[in-house]
Protein backbone atom coordinates (compact mmCIF):
# COMPACT_ATOMS: atom_id res chain seq x y z
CA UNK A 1 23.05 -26.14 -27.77
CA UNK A 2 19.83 -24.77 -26.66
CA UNK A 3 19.80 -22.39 -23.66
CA UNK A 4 17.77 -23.92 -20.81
CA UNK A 5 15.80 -21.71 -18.52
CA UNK A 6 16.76 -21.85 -15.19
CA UNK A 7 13.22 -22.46 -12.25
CA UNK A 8 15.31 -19.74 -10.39
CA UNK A 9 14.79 -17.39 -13.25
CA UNK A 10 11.47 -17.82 -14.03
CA UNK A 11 8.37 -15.59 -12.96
CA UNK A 12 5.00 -17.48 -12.97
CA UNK A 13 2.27 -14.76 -13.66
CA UNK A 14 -0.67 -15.84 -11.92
CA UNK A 15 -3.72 -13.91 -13.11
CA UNK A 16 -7.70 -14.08 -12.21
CA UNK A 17 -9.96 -13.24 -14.10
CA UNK A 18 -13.95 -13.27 -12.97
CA UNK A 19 -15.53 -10.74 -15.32
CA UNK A 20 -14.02 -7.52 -17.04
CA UNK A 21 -13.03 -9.08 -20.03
CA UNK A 22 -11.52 -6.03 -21.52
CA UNK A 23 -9.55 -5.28 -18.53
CA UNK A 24 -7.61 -8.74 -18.96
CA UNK A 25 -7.05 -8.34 -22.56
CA UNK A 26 -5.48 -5.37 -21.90
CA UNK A 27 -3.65 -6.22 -19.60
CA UNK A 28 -2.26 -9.84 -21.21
CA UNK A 29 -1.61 -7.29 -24.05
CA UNK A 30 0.97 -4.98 -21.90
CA UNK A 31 2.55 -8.40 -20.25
CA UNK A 32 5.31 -9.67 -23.21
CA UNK A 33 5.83 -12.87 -23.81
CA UNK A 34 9.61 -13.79 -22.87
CA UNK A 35 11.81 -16.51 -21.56
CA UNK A 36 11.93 -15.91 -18.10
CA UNK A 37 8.24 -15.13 -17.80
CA UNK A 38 5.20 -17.60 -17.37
CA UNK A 39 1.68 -16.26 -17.38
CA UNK A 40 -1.16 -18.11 -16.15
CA UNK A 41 -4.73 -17.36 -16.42
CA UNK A 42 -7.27 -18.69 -13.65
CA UNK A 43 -11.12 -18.50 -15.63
CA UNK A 44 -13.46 -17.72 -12.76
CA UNK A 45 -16.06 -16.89 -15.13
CA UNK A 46 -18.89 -16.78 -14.97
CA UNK A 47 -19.78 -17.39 -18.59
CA UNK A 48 -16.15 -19.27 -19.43
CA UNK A 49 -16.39 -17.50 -23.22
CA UNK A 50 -12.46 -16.16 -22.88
CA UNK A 51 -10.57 -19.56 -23.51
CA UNK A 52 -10.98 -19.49 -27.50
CA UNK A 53 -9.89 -15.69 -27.41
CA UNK A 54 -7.14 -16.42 -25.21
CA UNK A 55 -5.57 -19.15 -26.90
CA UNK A 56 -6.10 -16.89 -30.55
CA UNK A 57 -4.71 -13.66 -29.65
CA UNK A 58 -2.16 -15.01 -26.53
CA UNK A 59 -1.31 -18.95 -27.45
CA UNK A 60 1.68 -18.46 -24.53
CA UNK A 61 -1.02 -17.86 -21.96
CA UNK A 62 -1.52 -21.24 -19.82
CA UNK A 63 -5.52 -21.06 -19.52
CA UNK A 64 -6.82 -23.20 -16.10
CA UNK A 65 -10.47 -23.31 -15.29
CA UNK A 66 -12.93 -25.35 -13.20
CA UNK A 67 -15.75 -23.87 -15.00
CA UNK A 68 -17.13 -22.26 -11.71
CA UNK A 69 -16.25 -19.25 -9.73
CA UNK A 70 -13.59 -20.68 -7.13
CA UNK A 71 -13.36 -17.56 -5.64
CA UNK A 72 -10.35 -15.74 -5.13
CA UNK A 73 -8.06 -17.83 -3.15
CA UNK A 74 -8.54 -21.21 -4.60
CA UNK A 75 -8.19 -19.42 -8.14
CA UNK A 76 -4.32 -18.12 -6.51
CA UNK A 77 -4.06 -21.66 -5.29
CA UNK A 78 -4.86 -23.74 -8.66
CA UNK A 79 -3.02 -21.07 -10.44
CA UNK A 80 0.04 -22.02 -8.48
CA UNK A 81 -0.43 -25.61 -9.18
CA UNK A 82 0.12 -24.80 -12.58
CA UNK A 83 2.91 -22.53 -12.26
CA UNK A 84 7.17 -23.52 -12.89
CA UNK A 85 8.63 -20.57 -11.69
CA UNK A 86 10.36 -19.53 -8.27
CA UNK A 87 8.80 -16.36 -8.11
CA UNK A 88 4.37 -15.97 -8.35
CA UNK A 89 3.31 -12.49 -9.32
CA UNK A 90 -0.06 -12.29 -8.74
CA UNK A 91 -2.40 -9.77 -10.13
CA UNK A 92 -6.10 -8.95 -10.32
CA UNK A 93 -7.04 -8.43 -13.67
CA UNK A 94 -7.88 -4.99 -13.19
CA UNK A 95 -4.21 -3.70 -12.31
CA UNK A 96 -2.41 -2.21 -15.09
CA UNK A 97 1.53 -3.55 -15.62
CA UNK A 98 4.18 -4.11 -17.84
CA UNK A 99 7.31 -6.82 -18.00
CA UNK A 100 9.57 -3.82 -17.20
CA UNK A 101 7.63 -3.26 -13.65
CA UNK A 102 7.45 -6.55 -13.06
CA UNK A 103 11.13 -7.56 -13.62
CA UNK A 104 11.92 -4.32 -11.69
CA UNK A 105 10.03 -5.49 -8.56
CA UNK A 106 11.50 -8.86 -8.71
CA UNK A 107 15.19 -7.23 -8.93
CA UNK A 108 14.74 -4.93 -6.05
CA UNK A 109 12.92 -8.21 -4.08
CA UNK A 110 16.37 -9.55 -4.51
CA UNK A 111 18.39 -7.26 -3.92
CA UNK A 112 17.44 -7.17 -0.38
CA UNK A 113 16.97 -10.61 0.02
CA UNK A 114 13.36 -10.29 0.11
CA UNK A 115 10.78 -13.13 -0.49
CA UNK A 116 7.63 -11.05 -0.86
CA UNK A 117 6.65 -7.81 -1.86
CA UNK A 118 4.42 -5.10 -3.53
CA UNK A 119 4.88 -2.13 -5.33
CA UNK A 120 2.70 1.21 -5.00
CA UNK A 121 -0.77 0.94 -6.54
CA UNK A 122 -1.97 4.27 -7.70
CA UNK A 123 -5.69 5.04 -9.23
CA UNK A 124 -5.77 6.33 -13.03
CA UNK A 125 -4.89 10.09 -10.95
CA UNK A 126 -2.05 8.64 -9.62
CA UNK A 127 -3.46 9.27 -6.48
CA UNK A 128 -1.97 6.10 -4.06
CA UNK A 129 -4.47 3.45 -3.65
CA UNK A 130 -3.41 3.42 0.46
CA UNK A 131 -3.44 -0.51 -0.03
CA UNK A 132 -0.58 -1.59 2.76
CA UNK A 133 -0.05 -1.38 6.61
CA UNK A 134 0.84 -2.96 10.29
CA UNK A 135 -1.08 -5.18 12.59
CA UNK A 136 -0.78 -3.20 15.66
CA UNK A 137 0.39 -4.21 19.05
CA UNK A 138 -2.07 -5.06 22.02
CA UNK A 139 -0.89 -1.74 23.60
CA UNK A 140 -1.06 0.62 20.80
CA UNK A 141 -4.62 0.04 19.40
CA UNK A 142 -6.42 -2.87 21.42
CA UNK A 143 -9.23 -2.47 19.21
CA UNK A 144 -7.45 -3.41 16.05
CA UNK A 145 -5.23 -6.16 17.85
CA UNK A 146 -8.24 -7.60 19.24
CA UNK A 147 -9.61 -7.84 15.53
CA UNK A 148 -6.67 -8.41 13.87
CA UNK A 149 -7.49 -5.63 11.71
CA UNK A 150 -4.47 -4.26 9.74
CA UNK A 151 -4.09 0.00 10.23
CA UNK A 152 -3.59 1.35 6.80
CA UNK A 153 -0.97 3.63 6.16
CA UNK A 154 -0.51 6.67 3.68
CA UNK A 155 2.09 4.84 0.95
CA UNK A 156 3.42 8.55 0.53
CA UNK A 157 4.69 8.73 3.61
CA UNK A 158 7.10 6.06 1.82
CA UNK A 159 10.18 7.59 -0.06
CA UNK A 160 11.70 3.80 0.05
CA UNK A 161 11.78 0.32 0.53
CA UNK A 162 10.15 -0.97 3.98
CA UNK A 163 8.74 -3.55 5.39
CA UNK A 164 5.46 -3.81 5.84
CA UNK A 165 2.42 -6.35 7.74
CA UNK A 166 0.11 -6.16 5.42
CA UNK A 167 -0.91 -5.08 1.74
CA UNK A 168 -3.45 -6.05 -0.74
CA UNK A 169 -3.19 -9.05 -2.98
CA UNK A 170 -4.15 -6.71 -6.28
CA UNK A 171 -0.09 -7.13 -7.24
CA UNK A 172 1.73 -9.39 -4.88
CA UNK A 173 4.99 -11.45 -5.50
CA UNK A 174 5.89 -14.32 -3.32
CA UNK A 175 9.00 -16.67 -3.79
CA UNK A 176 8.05 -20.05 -4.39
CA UNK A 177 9.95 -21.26 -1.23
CA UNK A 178 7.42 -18.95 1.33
CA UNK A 179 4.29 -20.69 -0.21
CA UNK A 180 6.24 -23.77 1.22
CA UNK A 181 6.61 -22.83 4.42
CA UNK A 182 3.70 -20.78 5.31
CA UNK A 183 1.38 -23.14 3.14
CA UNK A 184 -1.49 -22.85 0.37
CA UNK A 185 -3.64 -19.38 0.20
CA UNK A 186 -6.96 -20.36 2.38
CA UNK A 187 -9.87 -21.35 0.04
CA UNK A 188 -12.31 -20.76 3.00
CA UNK A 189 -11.99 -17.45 1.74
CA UNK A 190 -14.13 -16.91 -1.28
CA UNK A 191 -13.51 -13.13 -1.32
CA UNK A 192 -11.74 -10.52 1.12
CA UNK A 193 -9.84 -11.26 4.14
CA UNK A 194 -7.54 -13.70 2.01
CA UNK A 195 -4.80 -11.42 1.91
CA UNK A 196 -5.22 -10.67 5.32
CA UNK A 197 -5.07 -13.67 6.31
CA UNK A 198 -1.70 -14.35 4.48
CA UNK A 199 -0.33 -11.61 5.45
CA UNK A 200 -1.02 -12.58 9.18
CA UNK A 201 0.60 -15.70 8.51
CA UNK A 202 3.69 -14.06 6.86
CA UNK A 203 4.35 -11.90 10.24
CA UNK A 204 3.82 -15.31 12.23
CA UNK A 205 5.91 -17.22 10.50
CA UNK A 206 8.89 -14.34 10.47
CA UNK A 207 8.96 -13.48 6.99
CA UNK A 208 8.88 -9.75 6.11
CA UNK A 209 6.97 -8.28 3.36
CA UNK A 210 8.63 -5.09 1.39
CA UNK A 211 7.15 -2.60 0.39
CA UNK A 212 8.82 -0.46 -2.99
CA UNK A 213 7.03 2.98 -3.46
CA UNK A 214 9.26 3.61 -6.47
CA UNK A 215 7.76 0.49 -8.48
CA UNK A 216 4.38 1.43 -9.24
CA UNK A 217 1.15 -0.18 -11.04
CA UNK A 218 -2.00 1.18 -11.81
CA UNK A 219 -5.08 -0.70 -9.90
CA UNK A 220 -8.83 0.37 -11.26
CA UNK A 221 -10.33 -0.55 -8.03
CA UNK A 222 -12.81 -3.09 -7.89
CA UNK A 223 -13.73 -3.39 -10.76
CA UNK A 224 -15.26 -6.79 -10.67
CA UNK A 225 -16.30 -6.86 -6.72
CA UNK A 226 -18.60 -3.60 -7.50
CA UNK A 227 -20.70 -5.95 -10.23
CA UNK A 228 -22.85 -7.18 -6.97
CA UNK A 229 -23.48 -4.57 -4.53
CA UNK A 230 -25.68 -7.26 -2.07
CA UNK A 231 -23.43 -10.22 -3.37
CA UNK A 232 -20.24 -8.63 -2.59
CA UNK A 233 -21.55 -7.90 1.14
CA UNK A 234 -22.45 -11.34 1.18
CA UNK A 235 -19.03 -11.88 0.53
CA UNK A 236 -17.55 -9.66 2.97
CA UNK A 237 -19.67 -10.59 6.04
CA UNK A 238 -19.00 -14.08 5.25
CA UNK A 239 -15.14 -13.97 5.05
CA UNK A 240 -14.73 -11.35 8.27
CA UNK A 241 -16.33 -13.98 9.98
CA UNK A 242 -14.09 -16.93 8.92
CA UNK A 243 -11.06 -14.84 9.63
CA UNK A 244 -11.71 -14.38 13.58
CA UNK A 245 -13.12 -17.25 13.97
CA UNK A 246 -9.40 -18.62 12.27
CA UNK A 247 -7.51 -15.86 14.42
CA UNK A 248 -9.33 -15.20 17.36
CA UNK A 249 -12.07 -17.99 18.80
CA UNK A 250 -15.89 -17.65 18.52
CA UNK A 251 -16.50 -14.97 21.27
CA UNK A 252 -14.37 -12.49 18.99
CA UNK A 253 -16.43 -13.37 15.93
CA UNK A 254 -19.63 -13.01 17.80
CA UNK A 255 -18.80 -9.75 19.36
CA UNK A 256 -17.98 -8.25 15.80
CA UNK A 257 -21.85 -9.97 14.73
CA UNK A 258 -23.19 -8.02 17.56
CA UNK A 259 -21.78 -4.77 17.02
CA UNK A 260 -22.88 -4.84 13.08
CA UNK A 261 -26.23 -5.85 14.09
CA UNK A 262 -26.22 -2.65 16.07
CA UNK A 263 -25.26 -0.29 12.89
């Protein structure tokens, strides 16, 4: 009788791709295919050329596009649509990973009960990418509570697993019953701030995020965002605003107008 794959065993690879075709080949090319592992590959273009070469050279790769650039967090979101598994690794297309590292994080995620986590990013130096931190208190920085702005941390100050606020969504895995309860990534956001803004919602809703600085993956950083200098601060301005507006009322998100307009 045929073994059938358990949903609790599966990992559902959620990858976006906008640009940097070589640095998803390669990295579809590290990622094996197996039985507990699902990979699915979000098309935000722009010229929608990779589905022939996809299905050629990787025919176990579930290709989704709209045929237009979603942006980042409706690309996790359709992604997930598409996805079987109890566990969503997500990864920009740029980080470099293997099915050892990625079955590594999800062991340790269970092995202290954990239902999301990240591993330590490091540039092709292996210098840390400093991707993670903590919303502060009211009392300990006012400026960054009033903000909501996360206070990055040094990851090698880390010699093992902690929890954590915030961290990037470069390499992020979430169990399938956390995108339940704190709900779909925001699609508001078309880039930045949409990992921020989950990761706000993880700490409100009481679910910790861990942090393991002995599983690591190599992140060439920004490789797509720095295509569009003007575009991508577009993009930025945009989404900052969105997320105070979300988290903290209009007179927040016109104070932070004002004080750019004063740089």
């Amino acid at each position: 009788m045929e073994h059938i794959q358990k949903k609790s065993d599966i990992v559902s690879i959620i990858i976006v791709h906008y640009l940097a075709t070589s640095a998803t080949m390669r990295l579809l090319r590290t990622i094996e295919k197996k039985s507990t592992f699902e990979v699915i590959l979000v098309d935000n273009g722009p010229d929608f050329t990779l589905k022939e070469a996809i299905q050629k050279q990787f025919p176990w790769v579930i290709y989704v596009s709209k045929r237009i650039n979603l942006g980042y967090a409706q690309a996790i979101n359709l992604g997930i649509e598409h996805a079987h598994g109890q566990w969503f690794m997500l990864l920009n297309n740029d980080v470099q990973t293997n099915a050892a590292t990625i079955d590594a994080l999800v062991k340790k995620t269970k092995a202290v009960d954990g239902l999301v986590s990240v591993p330590r990013l490091e540039d092709k130096n292996g210098a840390a990418a400093n991707t993670v931190g903590y919303f502060d208190a009211w009392w300990k920085h006012p400026v960054n509570a009033l903000f909501v702005r996360p206070r990055v941390i040094d990851q090698n100050k880390f010699n093992k697993p902690t929890r954590i606020d915030f961290a990037t969504a470069g390499a992020m895995l979430i169990n399938k019953q956390v995108n339940e309860t704190v709900g779909p990534w925001d699609n508001r956001f078309f880039m930045y701030f949409e990992d921020m803004d989950y990761c706000l919602r993880l700490k409100k809703n009481q679910i910790s995020l861990w942090y393991f600085p002995d599983i690591v993956m190599r992140h060439e950083k920004s490789l797509t965002a720095n295509q569009d200098r003007k575009q991508k601060n577009v993009n930025y301005h945009t989404s900052l605003n969105t997320y105070l507006l979300k988290h903290r009322g209009a007179i927040v998100a016109m104070m932070n107008r004002f004080f750019h307009a004063l740089r």
